[in-house]
C-alpha atoms as a PDB file:
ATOM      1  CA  UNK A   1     -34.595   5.641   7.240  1.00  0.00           C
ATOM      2  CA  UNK A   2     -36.420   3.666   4.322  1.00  0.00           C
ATOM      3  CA  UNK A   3     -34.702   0.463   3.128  1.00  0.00           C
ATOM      4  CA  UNK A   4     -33.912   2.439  -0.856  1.00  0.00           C
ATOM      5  CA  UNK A   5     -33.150   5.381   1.326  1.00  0.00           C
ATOM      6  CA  UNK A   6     -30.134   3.197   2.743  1.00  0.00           C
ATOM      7  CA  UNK A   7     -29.748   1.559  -0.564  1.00  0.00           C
ATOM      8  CA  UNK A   8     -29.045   5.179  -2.469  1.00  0.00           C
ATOM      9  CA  UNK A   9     -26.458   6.107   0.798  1.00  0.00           C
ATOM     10  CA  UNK A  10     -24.523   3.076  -0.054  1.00  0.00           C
ATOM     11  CA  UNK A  11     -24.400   3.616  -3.523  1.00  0.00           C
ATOM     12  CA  UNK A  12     -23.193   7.460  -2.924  1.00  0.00           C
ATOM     13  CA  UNK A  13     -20.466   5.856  -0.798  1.00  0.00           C
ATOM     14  CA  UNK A  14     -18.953   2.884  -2.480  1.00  0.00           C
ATOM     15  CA  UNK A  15     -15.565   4.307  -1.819  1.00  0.00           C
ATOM     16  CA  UNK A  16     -15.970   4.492   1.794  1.00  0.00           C
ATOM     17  CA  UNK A  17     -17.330   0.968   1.973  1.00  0.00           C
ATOM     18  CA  UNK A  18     -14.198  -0.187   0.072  1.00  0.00           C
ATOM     19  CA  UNK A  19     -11.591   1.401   2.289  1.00  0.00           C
ATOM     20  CA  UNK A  20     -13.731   0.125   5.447  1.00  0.00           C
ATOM     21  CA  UNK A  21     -13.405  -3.034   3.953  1.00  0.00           C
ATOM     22  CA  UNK A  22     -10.221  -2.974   3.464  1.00  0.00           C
ATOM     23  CA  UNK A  23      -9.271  -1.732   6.798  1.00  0.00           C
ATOM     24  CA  UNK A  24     -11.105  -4.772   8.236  1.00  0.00           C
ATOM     25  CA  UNK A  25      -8.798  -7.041   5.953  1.00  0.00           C
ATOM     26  CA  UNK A  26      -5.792  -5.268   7.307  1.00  0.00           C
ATOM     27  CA  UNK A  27      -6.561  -5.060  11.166  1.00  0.00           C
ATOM     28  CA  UNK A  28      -7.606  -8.914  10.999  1.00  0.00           C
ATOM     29  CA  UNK A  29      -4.581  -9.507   8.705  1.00  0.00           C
ATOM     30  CA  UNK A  30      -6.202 -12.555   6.474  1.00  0.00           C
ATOM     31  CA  UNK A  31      -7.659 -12.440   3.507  1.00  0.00           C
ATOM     32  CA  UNK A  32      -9.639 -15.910   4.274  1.00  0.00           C
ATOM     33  CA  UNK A  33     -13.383 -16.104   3.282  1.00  0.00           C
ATOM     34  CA  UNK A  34     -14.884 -15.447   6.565  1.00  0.00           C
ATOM     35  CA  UNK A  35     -12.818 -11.913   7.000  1.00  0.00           C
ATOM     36  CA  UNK A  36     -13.778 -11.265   3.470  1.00  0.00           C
ATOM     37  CA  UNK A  37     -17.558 -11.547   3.865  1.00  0.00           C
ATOM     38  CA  UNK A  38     -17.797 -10.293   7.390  1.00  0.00           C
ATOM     39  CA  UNK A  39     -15.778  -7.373   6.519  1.00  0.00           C
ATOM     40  CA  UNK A  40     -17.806  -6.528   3.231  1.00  0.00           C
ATOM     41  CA  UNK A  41     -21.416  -6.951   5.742  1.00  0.00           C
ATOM     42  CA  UNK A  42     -19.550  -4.375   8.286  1.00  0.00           C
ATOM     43  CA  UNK A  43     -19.013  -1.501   6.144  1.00  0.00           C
ATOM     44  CA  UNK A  44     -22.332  -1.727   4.156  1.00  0.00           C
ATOM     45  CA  UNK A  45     -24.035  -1.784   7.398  1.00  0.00           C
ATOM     46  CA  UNK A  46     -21.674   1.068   9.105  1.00  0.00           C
ATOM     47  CA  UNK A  47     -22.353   3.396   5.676  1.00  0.00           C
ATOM     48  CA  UNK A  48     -25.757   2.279   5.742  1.00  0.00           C
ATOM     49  CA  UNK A  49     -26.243   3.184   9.189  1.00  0.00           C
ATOM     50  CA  UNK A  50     -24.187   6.157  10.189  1.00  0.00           C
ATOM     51  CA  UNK A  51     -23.766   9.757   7.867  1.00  0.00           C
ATOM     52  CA  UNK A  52     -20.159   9.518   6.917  1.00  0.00           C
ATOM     53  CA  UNK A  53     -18.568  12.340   4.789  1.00  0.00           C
ATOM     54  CA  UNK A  54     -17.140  11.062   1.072  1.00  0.00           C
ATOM     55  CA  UNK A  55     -13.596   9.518   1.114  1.00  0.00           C
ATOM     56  CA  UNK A  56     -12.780  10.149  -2.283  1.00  0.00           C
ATOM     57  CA  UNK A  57     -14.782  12.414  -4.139  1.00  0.00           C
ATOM     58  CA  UNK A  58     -15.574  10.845  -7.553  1.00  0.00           C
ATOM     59  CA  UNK A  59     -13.814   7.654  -7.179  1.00  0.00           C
ATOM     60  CA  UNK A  60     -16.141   4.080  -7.211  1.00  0.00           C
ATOM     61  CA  UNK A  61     -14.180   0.764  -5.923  1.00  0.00           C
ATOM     62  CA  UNK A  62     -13.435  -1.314  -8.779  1.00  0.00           C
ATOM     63  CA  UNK A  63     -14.252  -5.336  -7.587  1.00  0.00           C
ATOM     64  CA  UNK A  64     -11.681  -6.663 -10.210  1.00  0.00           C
ATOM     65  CA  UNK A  65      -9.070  -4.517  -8.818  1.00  0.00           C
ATOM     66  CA  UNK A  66      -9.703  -5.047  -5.278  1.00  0.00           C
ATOM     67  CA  UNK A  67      -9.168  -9.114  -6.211  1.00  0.00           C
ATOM     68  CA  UNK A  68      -5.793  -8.130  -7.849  1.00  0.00           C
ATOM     69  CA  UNK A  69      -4.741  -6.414  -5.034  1.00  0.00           C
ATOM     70  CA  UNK A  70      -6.000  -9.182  -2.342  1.00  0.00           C
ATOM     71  CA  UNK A  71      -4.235 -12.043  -4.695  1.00  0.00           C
ATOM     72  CA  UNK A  72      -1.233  -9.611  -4.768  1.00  0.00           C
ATOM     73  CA  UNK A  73      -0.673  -9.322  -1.313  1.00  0.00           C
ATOM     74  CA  UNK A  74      -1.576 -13.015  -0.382  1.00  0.00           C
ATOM     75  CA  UNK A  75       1.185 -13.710  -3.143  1.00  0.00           C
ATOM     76  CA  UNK A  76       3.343 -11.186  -1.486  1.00  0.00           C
ATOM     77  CA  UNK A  77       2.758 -12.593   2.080  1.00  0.00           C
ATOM     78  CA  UNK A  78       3.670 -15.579   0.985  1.00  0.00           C
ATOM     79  CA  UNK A  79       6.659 -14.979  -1.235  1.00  0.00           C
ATOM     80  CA  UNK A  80       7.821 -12.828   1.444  1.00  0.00           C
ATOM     81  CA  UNK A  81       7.870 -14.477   4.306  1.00  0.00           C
ATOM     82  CA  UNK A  82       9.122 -17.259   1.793  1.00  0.00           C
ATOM     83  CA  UNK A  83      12.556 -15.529   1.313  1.00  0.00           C
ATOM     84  CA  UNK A  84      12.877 -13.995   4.736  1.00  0.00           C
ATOM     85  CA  UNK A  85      12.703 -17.090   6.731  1.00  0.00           C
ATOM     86  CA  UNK A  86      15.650 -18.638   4.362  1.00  0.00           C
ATOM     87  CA  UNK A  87      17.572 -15.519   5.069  1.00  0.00           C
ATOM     88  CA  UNK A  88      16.980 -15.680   8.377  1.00  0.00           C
ATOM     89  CA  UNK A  89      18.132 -19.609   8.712  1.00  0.00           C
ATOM     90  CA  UNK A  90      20.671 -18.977   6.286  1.00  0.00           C
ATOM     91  CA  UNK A  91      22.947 -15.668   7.390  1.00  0.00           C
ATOM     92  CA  UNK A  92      20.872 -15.408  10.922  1.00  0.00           C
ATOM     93  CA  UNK A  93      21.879 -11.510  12.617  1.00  0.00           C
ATOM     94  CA  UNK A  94      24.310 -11.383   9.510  1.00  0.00           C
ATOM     95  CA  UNK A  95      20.872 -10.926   6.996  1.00  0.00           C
ATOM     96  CA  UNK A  96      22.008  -7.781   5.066  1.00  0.00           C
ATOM     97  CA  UNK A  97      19.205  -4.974   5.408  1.00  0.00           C
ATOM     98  CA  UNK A  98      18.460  -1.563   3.773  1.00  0.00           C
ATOM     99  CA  UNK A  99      16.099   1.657   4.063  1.00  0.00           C
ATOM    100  CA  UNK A 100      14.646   2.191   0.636  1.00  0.00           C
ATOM    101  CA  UNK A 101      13.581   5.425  -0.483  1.00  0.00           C
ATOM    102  CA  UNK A 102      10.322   5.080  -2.381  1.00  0.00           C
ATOM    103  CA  UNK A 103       8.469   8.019  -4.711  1.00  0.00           C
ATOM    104  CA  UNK A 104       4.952   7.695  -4.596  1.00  0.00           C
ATOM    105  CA  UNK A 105       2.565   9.466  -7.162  1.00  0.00           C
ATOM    106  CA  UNK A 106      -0.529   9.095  -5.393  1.00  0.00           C
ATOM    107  CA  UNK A 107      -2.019  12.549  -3.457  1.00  0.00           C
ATOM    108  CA  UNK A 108      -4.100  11.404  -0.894  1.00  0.00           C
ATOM    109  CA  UNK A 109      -3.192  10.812   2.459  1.00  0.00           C
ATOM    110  CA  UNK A 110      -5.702   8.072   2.436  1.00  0.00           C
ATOM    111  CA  UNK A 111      -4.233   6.073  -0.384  1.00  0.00           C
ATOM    112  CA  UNK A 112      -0.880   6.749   0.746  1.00  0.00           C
ATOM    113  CA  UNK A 113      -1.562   5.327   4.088  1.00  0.00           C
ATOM    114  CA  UNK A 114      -2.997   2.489   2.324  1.00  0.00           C
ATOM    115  CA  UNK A 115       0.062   1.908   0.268  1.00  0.00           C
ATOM    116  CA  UNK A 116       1.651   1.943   3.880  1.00  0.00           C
ATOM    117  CA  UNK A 117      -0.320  -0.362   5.432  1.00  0.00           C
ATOM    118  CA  UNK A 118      -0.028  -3.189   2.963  1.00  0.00           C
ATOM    119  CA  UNK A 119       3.488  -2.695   2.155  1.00  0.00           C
ATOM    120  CA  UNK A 120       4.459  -3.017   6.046  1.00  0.00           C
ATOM    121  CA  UNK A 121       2.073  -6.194   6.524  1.00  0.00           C
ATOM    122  CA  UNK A 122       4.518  -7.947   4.097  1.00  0.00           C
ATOM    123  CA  UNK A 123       7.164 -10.047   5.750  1.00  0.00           C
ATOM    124  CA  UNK A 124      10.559  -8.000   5.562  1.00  0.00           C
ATOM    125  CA  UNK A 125       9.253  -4.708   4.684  1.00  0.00           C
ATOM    126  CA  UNK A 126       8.356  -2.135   7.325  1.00  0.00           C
ATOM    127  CA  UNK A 127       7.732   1.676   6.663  1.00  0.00           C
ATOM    128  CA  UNK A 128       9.586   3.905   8.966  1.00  0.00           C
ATOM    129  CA  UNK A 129       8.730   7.337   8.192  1.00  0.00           C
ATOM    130  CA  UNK A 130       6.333   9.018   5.514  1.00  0.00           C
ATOM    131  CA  UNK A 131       7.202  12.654   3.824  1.00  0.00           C
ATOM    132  CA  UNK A 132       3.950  13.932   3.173  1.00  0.00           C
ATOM    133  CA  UNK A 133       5.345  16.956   1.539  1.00  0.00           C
ATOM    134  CA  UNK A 134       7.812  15.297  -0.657  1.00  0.00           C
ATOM    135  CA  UNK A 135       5.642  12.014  -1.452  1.00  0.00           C
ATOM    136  CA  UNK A 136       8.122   9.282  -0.150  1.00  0.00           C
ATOM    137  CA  UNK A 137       8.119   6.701   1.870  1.00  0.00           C
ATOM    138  CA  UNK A 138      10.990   5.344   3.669  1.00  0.00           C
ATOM    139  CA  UNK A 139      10.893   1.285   3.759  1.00  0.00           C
ATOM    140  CA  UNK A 140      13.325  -0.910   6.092  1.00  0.00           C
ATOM    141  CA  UNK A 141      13.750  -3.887   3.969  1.00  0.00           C
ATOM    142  CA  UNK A 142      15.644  -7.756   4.327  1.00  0.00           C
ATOM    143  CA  UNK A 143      17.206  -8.984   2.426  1.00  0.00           C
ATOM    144  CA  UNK A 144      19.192  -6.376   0.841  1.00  0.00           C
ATOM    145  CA  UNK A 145      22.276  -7.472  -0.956  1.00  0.00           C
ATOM    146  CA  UNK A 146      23.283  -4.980  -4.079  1.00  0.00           C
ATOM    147  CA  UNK A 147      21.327  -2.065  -5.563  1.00  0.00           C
ATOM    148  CA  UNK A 148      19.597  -4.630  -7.594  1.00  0.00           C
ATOM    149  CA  UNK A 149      17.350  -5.752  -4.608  1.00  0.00           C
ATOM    150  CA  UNK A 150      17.165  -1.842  -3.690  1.00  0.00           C
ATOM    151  CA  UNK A 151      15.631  -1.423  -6.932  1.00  0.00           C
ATOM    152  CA  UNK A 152      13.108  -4.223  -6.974  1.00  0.00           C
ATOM    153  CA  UNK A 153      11.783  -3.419  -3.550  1.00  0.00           C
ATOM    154  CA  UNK A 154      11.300   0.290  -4.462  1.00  0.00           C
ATOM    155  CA  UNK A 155       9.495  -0.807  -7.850  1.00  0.00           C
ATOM    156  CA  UNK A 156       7.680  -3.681  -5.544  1.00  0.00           C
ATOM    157  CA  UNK A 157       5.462  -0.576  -3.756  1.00  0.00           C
ATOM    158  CA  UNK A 158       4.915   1.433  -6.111  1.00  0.00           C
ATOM    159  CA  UNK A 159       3.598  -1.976  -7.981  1.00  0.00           C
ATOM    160  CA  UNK A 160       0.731  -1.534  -4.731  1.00  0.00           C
ATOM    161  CA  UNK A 161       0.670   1.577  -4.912  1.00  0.00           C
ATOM    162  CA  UNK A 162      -0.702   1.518  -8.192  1.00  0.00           C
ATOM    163  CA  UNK A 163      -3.003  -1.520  -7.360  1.00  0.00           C
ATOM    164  CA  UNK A 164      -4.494   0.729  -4.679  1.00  0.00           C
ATOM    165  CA  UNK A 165      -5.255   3.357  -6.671  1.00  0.00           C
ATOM    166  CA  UNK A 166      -7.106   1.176  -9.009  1.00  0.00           C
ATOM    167  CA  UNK A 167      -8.580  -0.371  -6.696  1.00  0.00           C
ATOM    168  CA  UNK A 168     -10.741   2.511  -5.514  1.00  0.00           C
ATOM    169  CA  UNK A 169     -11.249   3.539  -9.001  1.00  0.00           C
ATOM    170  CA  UNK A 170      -8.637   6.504  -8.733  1.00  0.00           C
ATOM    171  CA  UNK A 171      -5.926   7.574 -11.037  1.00  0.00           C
ATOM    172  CA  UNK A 172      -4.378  11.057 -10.630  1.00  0.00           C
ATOM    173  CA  UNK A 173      -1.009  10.999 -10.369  1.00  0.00           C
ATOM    174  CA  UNK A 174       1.261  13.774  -9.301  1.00  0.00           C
ATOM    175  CA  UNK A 175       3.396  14.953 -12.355  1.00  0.00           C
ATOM    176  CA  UNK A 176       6.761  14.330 -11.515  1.00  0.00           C
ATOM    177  CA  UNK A 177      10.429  14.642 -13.238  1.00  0.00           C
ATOM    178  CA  UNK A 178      11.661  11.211 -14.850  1.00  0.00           C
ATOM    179  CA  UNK A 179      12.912   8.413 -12.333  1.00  0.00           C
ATOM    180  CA  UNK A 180       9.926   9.212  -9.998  1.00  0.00           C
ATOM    181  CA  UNK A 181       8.629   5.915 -10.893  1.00  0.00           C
ATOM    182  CA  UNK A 182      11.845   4.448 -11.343  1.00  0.00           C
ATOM    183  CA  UNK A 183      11.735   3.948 -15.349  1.00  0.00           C
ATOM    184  CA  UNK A 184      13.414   7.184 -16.097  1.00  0.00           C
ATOM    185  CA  UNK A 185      16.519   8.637 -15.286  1.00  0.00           C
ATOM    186  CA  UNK A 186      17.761   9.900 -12.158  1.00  0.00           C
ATOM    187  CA  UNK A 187      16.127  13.037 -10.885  1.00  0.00           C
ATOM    188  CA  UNK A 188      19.427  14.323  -9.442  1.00  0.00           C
ATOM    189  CA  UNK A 189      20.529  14.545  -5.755  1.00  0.00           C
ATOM    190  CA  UNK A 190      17.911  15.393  -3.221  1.00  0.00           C
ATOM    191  CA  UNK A 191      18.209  19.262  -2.008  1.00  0.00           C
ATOM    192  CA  UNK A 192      18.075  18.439   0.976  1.00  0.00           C
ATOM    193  CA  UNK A 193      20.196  14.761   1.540  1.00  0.00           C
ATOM    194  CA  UNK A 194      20.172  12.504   4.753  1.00  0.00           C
ATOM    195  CA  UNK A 195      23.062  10.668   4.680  1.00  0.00           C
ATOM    196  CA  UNK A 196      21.404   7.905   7.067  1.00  0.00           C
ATOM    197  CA  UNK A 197      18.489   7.572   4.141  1.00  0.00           C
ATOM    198  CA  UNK A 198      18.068   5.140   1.213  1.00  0.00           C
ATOM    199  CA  UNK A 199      21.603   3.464   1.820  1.00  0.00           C
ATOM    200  CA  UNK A 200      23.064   0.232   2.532  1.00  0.00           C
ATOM    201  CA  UNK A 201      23.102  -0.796   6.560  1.00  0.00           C
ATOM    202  CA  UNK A 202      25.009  -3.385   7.743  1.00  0.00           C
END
């Protein structure tokens, strides 16, 4: 294969390069110069070198957006890990805790695992289940003392799940009724409620 012959693959899959990238990021779990560069050189030379179907058909990585969402989440690492160690030396096995029920708009099980990903790498947060067919994810998060910190910490991912789907250049959103991004009112109750989801554990 001719060096513009490589050149044109590369182009054709920018979005694959970006989430390859950004899976590199996430399995070496830093964001420092080194990972950033090595990681970008792996995937153009893995898309360059091996026939890999499209990701996302249509969508092109956006470089701004991918910064935002690094900056966000070293901002995030550090704010959470921040406020969970002070918990932690503060209330020790008394730290108050909570699953959060989270609505996502993205459909794409690739962005959705993405959101997943970088909201579990934060300190505190770890995602327990995902609904594929219902769009939610289910987040165990510390601290949790009132349904004011439920609240922030649902509107926290879907603040990365929209980064991500800037990020690789990607916007469609499921339509949804109001309160599925947490502006609007309340939906209603679930058809189908778990008791053990989305509340208050000791």
């Amino acid at each position: 294969m001719t060096p513009r012959e490589k050149s044109h693959r590369i182009r054709r899959h920018l979005p694959m390069v970006g989430w390859l990238w950004l899976l590199w990021i996430l399995l070496w779990g830093s964001v420092g110069p080194v990972v950033l560069v090595g990681g970008l050189l792996v995937a153009l030379a893995v898309v360059g070198t091996f026939s890999l179907p499209p990701v996302l058909p249509g969508a092109v990585p956006r470089p701004l957006a991918i910064g935002r969402l690094l900056l966000a989440l070293l901002t995030d690492l550090i704010g959470s890990g921040t406020a969970v160690a002070w918990q932690v030396l503060r209330y020790g096995g008394k730290t108050s805790a909570a699953i959060v029920e989270v609505p996502l708009r993205v459909d794409s099980d690739l962005l959705i695992t993405a959101v997943a990903e970088f909201t579990t790498i934060a300190p505190g947060t770890l995602v327990i289940e995902i609904d594929r067919r219902r769009q939610r994810l289910y987040v165990h998060t510390i601290p949790v003392h009132d349904e004011a910190d439920v609240a922030h910490r649902r509107r926290a991912v879907q603040s990365v799940e929209r980064r991500v789907a800037q990020a690789v250049g990607t916007t469609r959103r499921r339509a949804g009724p109001p309160g599925d991004d947490g502006t609007g009112p309340s939906p209603g109750p679930d058809p189908d409620p778990d008791p053990g989801r989305g509340g208050r554990t000791p």
